[in-house]
C-alpha atoms as a PDB file:
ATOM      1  CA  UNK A   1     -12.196 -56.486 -33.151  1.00  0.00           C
ATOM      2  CA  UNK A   2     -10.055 -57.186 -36.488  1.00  0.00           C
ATOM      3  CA  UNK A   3     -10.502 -54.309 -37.721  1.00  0.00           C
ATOM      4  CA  UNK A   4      -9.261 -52.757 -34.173  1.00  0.00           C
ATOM      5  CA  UNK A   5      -6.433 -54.897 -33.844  1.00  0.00           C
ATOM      6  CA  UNK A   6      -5.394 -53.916 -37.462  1.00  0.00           C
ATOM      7  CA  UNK A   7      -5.157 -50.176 -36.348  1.00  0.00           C
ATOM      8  CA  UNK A   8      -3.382 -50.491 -33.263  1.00  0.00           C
ATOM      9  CA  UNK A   9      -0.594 -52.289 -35.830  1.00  0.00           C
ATOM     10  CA  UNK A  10      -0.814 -49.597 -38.114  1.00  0.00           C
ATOM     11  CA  UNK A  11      -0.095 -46.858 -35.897  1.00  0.00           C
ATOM     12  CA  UNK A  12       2.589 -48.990 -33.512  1.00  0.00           C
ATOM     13  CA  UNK A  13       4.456 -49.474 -37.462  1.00  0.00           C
ATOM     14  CA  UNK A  14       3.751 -45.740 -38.594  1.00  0.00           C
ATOM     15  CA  UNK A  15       7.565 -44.316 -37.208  1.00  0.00           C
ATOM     16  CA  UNK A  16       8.839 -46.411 -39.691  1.00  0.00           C
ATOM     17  CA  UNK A  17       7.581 -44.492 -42.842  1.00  0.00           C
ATOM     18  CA  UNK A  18       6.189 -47.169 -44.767  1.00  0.00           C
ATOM     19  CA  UNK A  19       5.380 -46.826 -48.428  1.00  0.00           C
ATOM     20  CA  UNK A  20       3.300 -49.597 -48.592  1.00  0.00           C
ATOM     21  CA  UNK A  21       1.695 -51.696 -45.836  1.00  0.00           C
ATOM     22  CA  UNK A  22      -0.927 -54.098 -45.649  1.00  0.00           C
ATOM     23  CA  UNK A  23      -2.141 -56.524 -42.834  1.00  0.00           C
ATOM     24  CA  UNK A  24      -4.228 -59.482 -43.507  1.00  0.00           C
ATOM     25  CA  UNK A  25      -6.100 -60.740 -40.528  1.00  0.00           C
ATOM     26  CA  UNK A  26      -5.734 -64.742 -40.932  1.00  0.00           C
ATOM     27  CA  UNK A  27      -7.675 -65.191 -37.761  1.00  0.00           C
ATOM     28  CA  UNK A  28     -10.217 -67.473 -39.328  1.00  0.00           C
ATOM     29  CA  UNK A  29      -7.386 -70.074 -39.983  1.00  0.00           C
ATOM     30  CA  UNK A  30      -6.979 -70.178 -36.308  1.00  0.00           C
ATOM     31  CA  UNK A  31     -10.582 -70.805 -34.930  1.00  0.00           C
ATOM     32  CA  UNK A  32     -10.464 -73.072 -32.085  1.00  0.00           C
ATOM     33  CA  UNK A  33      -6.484 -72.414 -31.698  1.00  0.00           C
ATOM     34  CA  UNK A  34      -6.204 -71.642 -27.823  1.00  0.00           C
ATOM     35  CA  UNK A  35      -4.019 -68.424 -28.816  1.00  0.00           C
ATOM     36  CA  UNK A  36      -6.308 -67.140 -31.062  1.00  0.00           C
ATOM     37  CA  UNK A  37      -8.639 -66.674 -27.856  1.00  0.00           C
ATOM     38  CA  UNK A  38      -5.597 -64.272 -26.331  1.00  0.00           C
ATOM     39  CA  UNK A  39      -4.990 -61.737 -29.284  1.00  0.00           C
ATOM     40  CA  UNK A  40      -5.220 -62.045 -33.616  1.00  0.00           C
ATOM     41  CA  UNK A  41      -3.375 -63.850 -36.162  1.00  0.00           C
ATOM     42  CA  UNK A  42      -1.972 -61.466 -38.979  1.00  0.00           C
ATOM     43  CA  UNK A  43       0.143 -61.318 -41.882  1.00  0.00           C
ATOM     44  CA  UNK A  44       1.984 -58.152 -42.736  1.00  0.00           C
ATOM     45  CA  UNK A  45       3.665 -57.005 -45.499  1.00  0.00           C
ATOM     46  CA  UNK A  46       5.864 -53.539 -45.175  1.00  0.00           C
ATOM     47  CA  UNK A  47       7.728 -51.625 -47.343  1.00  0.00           C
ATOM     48  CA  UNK A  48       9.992 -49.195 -45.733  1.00  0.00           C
ATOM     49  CA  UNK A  49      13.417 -47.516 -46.816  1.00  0.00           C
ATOM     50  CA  UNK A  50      14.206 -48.068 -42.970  1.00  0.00           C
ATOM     51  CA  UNK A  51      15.083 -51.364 -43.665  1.00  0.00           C
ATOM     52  CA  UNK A  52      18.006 -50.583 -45.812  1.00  0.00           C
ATOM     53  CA  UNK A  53      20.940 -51.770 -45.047  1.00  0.00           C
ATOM     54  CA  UNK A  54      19.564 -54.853 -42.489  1.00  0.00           C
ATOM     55  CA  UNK A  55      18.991 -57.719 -42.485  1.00  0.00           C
ATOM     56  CA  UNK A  56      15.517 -59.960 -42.440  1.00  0.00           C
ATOM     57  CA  UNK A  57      16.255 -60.825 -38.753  1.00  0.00           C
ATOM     58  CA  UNK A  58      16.715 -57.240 -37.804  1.00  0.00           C
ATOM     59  CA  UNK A  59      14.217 -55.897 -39.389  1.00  0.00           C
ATOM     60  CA  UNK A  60      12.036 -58.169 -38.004  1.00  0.00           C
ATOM     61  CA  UNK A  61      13.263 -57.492 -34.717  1.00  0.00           C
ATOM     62  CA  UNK A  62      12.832 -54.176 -35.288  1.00  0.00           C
ATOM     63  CA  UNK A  63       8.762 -54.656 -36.116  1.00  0.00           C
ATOM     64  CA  UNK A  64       8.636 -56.694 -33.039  1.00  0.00           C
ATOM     65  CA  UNK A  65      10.134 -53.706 -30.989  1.00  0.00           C
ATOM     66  CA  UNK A  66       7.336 -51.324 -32.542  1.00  0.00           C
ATOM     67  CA  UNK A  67       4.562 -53.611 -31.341  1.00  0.00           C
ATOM     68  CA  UNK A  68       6.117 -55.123 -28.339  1.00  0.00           C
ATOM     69  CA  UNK A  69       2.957 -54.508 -25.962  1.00  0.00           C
ATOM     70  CA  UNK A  70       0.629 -55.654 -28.625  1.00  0.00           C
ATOM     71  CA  UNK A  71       2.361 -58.341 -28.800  1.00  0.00           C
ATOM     72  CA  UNK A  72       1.296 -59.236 -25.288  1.00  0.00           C
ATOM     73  CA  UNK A  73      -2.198 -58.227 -25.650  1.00  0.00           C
ATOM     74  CA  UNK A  74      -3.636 -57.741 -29.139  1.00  0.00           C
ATOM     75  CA  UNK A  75      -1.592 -59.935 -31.319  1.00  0.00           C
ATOM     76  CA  UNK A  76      -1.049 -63.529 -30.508  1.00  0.00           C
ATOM     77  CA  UNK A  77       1.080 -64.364 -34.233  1.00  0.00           C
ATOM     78  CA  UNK A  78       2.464 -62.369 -36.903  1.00  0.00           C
ATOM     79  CA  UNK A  79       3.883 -63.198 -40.195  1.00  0.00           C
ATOM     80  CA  UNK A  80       6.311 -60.842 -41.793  1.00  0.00           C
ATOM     81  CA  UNK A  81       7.834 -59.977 -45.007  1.00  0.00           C
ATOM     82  CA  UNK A  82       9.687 -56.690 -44.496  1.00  0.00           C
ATOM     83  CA  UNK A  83      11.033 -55.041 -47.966  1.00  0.00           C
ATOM     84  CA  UNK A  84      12.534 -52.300 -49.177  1.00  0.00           C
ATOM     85  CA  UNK A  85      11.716 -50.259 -52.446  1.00  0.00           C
ATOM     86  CA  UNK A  86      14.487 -51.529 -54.070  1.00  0.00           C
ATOM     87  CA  UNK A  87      13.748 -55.084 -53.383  1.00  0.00           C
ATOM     88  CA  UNK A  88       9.857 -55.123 -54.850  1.00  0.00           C
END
């Protein structure tokens, strides 16, 4: 199911061009967590020139647009840290 979820994040994040990107499922930390039972806990970490220019709260809101319906199904918390090259 992870590995799934992971995917569907993946390819929801693609339009934004991303030079590096890697999700983490932190489910386990969750275990007995009634959310956990409604979608996965992740941690992503994206590196996109899209995000120049913006700030963290809009390009946060902008990841949240790209996965708004998994959001509601698939993912029940994500952590972000959205860079761009110049700020590795």
């Amino acid at each position: 199911m992870s590995e799934k979820r992971i995917k569907l994040i993946q390819d929801g994040l693609k339009c934004l061009d991303p030079i590096k990107m890697d999700i983490i499922d932190e489910g386990h930390l969750h275990v007995g967590h009634a959310g956990a039972k409604s979608g996965g806990h992740f941690k992503l970490y994206i590196v996109s020139e899209v995000f120049n220019g913006q700030s963290i709260i809009n390009r946060h809101k902008l990841i949240y647009g790209k996965l708004d319906k998994l959001m509601k199904t698939e993912v029940h918390a994500l952590s972000i840290k959205a860079v761009t090259p110049e700020e590795l």
